[in-house]
C-alpha atoms as a PDB file:
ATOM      1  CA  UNK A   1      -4.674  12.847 -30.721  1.00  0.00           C
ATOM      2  CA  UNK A   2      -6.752  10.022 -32.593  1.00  0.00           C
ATOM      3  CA  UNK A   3      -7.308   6.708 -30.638  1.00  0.00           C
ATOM      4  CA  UNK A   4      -4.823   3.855 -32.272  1.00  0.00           C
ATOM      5  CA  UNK A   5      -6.151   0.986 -33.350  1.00  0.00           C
ATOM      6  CA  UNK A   6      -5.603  -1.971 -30.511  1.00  0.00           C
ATOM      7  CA  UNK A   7      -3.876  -4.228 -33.665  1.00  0.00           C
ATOM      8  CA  UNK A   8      -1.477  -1.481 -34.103  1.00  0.00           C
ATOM      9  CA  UNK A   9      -0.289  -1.080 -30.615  1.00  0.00           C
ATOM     10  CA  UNK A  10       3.233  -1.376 -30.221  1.00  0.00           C
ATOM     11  CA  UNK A  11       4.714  -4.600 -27.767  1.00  0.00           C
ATOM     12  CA  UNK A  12       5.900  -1.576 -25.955  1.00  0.00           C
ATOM     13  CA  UNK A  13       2.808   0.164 -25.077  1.00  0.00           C
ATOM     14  CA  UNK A  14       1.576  -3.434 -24.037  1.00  0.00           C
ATOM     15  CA  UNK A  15       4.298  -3.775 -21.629  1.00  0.00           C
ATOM     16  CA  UNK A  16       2.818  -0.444 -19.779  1.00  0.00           C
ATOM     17  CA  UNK A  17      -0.539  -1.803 -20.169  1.00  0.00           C
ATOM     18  CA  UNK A  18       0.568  -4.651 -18.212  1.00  0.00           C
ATOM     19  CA  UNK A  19       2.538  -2.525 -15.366  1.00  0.00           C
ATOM     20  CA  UNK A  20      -0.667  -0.528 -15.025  1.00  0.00           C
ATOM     21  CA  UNK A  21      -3.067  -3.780 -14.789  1.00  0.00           C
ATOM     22  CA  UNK A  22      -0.951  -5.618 -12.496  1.00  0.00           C
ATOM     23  CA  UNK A  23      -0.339  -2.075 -10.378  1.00  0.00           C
ATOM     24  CA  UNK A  24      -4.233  -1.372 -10.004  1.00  0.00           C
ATOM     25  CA  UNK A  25      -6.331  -5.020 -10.133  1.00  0.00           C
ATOM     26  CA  UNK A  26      -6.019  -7.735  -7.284  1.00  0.00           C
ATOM     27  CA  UNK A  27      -4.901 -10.878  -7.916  1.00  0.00           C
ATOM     28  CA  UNK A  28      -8.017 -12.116  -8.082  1.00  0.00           C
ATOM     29  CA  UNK A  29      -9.053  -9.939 -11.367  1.00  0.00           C
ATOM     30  CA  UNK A  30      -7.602  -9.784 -14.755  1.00  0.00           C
ATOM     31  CA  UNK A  31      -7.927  -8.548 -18.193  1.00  0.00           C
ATOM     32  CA  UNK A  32      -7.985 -10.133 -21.343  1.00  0.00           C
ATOM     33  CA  UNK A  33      -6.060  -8.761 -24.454  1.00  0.00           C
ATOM     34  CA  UNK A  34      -8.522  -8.584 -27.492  1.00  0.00           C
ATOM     35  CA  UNK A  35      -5.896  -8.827 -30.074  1.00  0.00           C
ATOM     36  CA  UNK A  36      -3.006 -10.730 -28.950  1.00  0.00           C
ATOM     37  CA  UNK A  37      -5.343 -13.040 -26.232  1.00  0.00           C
ATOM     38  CA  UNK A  38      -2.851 -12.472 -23.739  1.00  0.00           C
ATOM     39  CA  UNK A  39      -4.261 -12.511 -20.140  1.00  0.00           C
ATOM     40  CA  UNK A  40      -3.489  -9.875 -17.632  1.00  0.00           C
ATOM     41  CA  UNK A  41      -3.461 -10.190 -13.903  1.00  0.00           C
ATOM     42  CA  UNK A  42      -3.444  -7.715 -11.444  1.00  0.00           C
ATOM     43  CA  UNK A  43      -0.955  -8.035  -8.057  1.00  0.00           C
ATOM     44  CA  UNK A  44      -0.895  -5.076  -5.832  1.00  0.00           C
ATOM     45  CA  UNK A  45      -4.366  -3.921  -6.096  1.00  0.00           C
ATOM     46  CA  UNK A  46      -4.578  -0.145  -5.597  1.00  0.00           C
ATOM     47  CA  UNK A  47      -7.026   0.614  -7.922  1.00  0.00           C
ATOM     48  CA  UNK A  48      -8.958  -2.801  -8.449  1.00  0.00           C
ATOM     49  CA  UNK A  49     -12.585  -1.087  -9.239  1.00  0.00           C
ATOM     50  CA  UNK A  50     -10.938   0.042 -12.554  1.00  0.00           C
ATOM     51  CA  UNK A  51     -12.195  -3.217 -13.562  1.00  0.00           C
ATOM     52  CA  UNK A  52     -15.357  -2.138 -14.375  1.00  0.00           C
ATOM     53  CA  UNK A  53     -15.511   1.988 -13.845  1.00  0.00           C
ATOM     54  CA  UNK A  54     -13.219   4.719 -14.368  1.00  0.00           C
ATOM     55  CA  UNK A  55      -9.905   5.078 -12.416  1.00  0.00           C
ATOM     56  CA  UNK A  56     -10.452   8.052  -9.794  1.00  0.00           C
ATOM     57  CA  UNK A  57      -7.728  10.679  -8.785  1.00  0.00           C
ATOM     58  CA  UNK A  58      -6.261   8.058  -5.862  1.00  0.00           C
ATOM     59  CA  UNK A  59      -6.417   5.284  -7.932  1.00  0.00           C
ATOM     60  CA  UNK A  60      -4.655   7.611 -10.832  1.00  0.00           C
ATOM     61  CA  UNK A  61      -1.861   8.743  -8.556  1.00  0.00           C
ATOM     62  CA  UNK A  62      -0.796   5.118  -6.776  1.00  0.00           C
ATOM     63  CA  UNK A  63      -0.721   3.395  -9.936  1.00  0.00           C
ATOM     64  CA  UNK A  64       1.107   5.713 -10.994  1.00  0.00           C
ATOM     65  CA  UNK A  65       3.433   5.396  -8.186  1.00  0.00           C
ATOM     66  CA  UNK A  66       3.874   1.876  -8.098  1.00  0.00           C
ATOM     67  CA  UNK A  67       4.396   1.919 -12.031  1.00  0.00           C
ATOM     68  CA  UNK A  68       7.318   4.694 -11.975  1.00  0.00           C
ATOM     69  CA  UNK A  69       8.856   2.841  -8.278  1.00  0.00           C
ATOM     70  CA  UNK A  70       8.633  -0.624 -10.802  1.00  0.00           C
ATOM     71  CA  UNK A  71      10.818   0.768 -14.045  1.00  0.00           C
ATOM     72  CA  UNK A  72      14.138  -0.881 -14.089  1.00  0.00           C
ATOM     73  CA  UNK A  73      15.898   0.576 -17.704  1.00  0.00           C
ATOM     74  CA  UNK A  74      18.601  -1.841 -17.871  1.00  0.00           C
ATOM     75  CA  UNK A  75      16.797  -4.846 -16.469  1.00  0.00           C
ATOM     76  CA  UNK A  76      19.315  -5.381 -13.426  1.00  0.00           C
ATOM     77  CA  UNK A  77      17.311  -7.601 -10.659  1.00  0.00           C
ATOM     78  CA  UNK A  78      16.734  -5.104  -7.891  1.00  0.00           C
ATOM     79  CA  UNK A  79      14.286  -6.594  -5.007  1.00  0.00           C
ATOM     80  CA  UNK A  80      11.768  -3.764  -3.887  1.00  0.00           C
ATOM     81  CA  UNK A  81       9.025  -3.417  -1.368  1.00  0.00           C
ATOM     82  CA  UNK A  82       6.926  -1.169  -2.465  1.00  0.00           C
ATOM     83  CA  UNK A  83       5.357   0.765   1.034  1.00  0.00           C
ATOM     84  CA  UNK A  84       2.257   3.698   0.900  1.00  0.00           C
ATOM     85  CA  UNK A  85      -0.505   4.956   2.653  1.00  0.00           C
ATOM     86  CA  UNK A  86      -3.113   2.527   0.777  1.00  0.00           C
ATOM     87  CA  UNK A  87      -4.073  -0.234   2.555  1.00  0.00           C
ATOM     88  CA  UNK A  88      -2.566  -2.856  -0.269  1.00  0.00           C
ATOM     89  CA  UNK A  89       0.794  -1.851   0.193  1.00  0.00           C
ATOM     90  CA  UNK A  90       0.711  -0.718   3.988  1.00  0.00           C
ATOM     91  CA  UNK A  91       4.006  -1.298   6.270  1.00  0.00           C
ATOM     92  CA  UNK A  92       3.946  -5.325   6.550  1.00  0.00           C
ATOM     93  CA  UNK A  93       5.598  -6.688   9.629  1.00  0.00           C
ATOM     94  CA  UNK A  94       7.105  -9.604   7.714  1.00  0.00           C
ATOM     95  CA  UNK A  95       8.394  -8.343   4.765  1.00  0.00           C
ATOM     96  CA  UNK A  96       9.587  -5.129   6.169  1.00  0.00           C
ATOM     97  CA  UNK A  97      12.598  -6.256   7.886  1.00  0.00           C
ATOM     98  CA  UNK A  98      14.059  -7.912   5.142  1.00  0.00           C
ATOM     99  CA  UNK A  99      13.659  -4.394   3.140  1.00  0.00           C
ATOM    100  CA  UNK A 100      15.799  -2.149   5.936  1.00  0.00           C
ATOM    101  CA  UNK A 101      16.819   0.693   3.268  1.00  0.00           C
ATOM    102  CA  UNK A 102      14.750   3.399   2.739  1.00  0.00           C
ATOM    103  CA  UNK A 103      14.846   4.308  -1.091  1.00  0.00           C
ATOM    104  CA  UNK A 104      12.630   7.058  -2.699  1.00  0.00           C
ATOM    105  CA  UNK A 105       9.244   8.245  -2.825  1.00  0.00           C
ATOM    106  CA  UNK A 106       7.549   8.428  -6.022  1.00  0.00           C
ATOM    107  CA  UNK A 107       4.773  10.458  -7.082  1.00  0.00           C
ATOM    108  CA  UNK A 108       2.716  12.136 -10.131  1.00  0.00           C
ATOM    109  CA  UNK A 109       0.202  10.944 -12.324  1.00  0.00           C
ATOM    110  CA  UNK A 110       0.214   9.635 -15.762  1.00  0.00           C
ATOM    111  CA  UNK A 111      -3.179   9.516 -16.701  1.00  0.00           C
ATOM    112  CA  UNK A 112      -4.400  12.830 -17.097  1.00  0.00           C
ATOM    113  CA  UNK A 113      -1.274  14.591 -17.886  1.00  0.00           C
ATOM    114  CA  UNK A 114      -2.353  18.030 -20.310  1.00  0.00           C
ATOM    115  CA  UNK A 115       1.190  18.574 -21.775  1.00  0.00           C
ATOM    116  CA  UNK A 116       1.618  17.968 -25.423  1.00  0.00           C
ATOM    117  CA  UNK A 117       3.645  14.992 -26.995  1.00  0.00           C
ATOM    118  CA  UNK A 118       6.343  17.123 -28.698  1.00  0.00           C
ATOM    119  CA  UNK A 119       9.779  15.613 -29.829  1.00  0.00           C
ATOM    120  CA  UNK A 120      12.047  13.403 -27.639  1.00  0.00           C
ATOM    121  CA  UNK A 121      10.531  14.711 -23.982  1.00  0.00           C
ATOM    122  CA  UNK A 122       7.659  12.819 -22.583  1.00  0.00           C
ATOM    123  CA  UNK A 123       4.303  14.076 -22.192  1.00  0.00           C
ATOM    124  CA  UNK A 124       3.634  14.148 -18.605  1.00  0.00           C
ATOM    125  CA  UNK A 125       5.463  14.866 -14.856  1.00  0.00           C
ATOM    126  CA  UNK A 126       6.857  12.459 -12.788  1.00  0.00           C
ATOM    127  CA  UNK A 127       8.745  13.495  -9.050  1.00  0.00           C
ATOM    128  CA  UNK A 128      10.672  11.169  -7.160  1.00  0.00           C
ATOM    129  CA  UNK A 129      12.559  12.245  -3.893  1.00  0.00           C
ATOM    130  CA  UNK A 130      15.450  10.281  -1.861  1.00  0.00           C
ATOM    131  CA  UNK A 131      14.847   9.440   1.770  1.00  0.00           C
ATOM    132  CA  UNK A 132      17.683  10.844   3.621  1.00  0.00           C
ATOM    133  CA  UNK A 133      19.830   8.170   4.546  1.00  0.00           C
ATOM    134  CA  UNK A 134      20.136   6.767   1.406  1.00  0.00           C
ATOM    135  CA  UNK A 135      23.400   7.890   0.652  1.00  0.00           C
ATOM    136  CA  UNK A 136      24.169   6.771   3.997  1.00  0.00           C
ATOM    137  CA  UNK A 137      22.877   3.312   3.636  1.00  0.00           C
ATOM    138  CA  UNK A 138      23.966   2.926   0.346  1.00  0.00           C
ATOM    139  CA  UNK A 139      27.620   4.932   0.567  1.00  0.00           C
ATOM    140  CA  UNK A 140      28.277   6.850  -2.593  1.00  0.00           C
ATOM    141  CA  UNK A 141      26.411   4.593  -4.652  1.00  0.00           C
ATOM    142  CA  UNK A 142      23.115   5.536  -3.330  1.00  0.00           C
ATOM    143  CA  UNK A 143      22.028   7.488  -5.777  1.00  0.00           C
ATOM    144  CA  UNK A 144      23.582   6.273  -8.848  1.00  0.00           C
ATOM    145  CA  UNK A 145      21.939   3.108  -7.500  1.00  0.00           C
ATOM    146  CA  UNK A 146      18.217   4.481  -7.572  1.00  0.00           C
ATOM    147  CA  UNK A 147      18.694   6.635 -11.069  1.00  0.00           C
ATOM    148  CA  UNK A 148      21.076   4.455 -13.291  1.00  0.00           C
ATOM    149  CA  UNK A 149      21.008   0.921 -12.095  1.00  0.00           C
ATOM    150  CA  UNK A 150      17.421   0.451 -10.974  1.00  0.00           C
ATOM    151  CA  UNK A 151      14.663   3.267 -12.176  1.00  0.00           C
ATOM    152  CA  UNK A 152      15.857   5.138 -15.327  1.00  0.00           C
ATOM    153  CA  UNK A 153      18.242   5.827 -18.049  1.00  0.00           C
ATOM    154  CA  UNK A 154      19.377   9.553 -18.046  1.00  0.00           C
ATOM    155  CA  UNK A 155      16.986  11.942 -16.820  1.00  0.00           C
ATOM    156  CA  UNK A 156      15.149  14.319 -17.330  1.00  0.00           C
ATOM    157  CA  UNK A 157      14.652  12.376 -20.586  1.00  0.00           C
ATOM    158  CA  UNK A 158      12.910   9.404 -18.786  1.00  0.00           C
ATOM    159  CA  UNK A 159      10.120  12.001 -17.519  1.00  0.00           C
ATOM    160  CA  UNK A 160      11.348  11.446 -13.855  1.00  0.00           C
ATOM    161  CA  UNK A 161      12.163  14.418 -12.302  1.00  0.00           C
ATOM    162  CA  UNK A 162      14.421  14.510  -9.058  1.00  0.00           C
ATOM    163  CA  UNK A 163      13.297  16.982  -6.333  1.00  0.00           C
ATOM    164  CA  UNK A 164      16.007  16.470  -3.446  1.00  0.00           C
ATOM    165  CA  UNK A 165      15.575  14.717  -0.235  1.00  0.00           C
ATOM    166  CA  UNK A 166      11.674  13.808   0.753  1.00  0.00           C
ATOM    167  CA  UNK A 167      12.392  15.904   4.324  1.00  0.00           C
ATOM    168  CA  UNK A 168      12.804  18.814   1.931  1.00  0.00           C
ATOM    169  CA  UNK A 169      10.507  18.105  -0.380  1.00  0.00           C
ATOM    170  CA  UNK A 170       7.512  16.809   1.305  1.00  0.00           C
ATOM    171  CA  UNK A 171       5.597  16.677   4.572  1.00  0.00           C
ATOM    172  CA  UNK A 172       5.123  13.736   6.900  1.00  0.00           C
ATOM    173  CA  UNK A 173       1.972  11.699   6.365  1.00  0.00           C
ATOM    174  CA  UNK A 174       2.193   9.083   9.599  1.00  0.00           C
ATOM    175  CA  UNK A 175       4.920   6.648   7.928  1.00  0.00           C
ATOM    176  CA  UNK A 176       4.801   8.006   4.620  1.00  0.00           C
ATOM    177  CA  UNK A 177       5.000  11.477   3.035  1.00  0.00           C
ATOM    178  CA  UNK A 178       2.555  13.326   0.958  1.00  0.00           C
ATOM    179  CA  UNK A 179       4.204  15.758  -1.772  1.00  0.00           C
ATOM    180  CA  UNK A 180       3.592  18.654  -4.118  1.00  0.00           C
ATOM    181  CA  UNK A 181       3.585  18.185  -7.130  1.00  0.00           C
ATOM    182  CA  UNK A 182       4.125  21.941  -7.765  1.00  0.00           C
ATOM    183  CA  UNK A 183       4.328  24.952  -5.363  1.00  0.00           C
ATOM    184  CA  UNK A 184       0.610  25.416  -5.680  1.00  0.00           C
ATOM    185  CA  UNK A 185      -0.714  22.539  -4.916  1.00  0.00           C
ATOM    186  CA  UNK A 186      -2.160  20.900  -1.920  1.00  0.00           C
ATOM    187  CA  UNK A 187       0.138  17.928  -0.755  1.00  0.00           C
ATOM    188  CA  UNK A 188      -0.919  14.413  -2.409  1.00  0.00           C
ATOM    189  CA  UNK A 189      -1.307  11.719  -0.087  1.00  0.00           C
ATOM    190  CA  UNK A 190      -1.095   9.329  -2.910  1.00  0.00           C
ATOM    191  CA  UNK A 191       2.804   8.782  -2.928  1.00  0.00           C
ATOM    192  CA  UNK A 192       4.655   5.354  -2.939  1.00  0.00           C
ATOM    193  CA  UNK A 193       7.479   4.183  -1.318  1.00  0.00           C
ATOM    194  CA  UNK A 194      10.071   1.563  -2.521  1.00  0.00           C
ATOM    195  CA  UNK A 195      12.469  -0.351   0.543  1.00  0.00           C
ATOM    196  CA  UNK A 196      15.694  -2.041  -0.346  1.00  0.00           C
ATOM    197  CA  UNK A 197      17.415  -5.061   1.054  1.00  0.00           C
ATOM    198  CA  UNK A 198      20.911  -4.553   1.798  1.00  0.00           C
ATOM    199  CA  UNK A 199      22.637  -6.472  -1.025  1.00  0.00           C
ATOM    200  CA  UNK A 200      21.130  -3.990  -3.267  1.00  0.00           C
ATOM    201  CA  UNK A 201      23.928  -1.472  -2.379  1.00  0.00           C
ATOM    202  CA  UNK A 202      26.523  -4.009  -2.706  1.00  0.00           C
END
């Protein structure tokens, strides 16, 4: 595929550009956008030596984690608190209790995906799996909640692909889980976590 010109990137394709900065740099680093200007911060800092070198498989897979767990289709305000097994985004005693709900575990990774762009279908593999008192926590609208009011549109479209309860799905990691992301493969580490507060299944 030939590399688009930065002037002819779409607003769109900006917006992920931002997701991804703010995902991977601390708040102490940012980027500067050499068309528009615009200045880019980073927040969570999983991958912050992407300022200067090339991101590495970890860095690859909890961006992409914390990018996917941050997609919110129809723009409803859903508080998350996004929880892993890197040290930026490790349990935190304060915030933790006012996140009591267990949502989903995301994982994949979007930046070295080999499948072709063809047609509607996006060109990589995304997995998210429910923790297994969601529906519990939530009632019936537990799920609805995480695919149609607060990560996507209508799957598999999106690229997100459900795989059933993490228990089923994945294997503990101390607090978090690690996952496959196909029968093959050793279990990732690199998976991220998003906690609710209870209004959010109200």
């Amino acid at each position: 595929m030939p590399n688009i010109p930065l002037d002819q990137v779409s607003s769109n394709c900006r917006e992920v550009l931002r997701s991804a900065i703010e995902c991977a740099l601390t708040r102490e680093q940012s980027v500067t956008d050499p068309v528009t200007g615009e200045v880019y911060t980073g927040w969570w800092g999983l991958a912050p030596s992407w300022r200067g070198n090339t991101l590495d498989v970890p860095g690859r897979r909890f961006v992409t984690g914390c990018m996917v767990q941050r997609l919110n289709y129809y723009g409803a305000s859903v508080p998350i608190l996004l929880e892993g097994s890197h040290p930026a985004i490790a349990r935190n005693q304060t915030f933790g209790p006012q996140y009591p709900i267990t949502e989903s575990t995301v994982f994949g990774d979007l930046f070295s995906s080999t499948t072709p762009l063809l047609g509607i279908l996006p060109a990589f593999n995304l997995f998210v799996c429910w923790e297994g008192l969601l529906p519990q926590s939530c009632g019936l609208l537990g799920l609805p909640l995480l695919f149609e009011k607060r990560i996507c549109d209508d799957l598999p479209l999106c690229g997100l692909m459900p795989v059933g309860p993490c228990a089923l799905s994945c294997v503990p990691n101390d607090s978090y889980w690690s996952c496959r992301p196909n029968l093959f493969a050793a279990p990732w580490p690199e998976t991220v976590r998003v906690k609710l507060e209870t209004s959010s299944c109200q």
